[in-house]
Protein backbone atom coordinates (compact mmCIF):
# COMPACT_ATOMS: atom_id res chain seq x y z
CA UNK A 1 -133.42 -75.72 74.82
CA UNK A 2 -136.17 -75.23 72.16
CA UNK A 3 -136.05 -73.48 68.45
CA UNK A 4 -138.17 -71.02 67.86
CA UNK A 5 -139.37 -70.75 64.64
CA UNK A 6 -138.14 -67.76 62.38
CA UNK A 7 -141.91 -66.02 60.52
CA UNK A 8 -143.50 -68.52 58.76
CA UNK A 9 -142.86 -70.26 55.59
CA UNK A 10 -145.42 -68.67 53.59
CA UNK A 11 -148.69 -68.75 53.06
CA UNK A 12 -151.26 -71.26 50.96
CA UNK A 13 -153.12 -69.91 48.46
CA UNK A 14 -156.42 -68.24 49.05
CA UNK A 15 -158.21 -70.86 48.02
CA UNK A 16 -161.58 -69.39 48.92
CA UNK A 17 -161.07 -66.89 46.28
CA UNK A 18 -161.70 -69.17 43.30
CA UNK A 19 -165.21 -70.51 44.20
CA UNK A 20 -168.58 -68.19 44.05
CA UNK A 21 -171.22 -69.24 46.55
CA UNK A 22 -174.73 -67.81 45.43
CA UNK A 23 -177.53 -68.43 47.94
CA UNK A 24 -176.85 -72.98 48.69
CA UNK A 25 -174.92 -73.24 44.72
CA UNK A 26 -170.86 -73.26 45.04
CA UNK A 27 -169.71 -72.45 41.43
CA UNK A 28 -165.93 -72.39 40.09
CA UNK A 29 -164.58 -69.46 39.40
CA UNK A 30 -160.83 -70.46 37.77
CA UNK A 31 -160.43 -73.99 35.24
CA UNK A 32 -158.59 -77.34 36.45
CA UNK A 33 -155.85 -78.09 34.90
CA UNK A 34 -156.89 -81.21 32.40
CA UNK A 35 -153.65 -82.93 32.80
CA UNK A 36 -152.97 -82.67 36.70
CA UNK A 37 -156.36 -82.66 37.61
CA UNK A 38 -159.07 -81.59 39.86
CA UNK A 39 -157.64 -79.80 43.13
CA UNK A 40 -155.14 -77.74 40.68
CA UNK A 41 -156.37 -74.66 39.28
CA UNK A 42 -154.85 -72.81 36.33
CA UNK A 43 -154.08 -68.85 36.47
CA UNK A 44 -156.02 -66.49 34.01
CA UNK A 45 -153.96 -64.07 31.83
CA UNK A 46 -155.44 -61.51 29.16
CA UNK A 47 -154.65 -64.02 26.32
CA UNK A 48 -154.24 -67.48 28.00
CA UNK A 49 -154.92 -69.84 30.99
CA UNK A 50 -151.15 -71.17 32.63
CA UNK A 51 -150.99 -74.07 34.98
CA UNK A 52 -148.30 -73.01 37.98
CA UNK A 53 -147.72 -77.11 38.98
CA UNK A 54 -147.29 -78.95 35.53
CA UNK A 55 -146.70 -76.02 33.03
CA UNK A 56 -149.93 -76.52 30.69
CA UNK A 57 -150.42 -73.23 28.40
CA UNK A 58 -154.41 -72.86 26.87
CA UNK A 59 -154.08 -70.19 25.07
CA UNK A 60 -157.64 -68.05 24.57
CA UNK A 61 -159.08 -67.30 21.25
């Protein structure tokens, strides 16, 4: 008898998003995080940059 799986368990992130490729150059778009490192990208607010894995809070001046 098999289980059949109920919708999915959600989505990744769209990674894709947060890199800008200009003619053969891939640039970043979003920070790392300093203290969890490269692979972990921080969210951008209108004041502030937020890490969603460790916490981290650079706040914008």
């Amino acid at each position: 008898m098999p289980v059949e799986k109920k919708g999915s368990k959600g989505s990744s992130p769209k990674v894709h998003q947060y890199f800008k490729v200009e003619g053969d150059k891939v640039t970043k778009i979003r920070k790392n995080c300093s203290r969890c490192g490269k692979g972990v990208f921080m969210s951008e607010h209108k004041d502030r940059n937020t890490c969603g894995k460790c916490g981290l809070t650079e706040f914008k001046q």
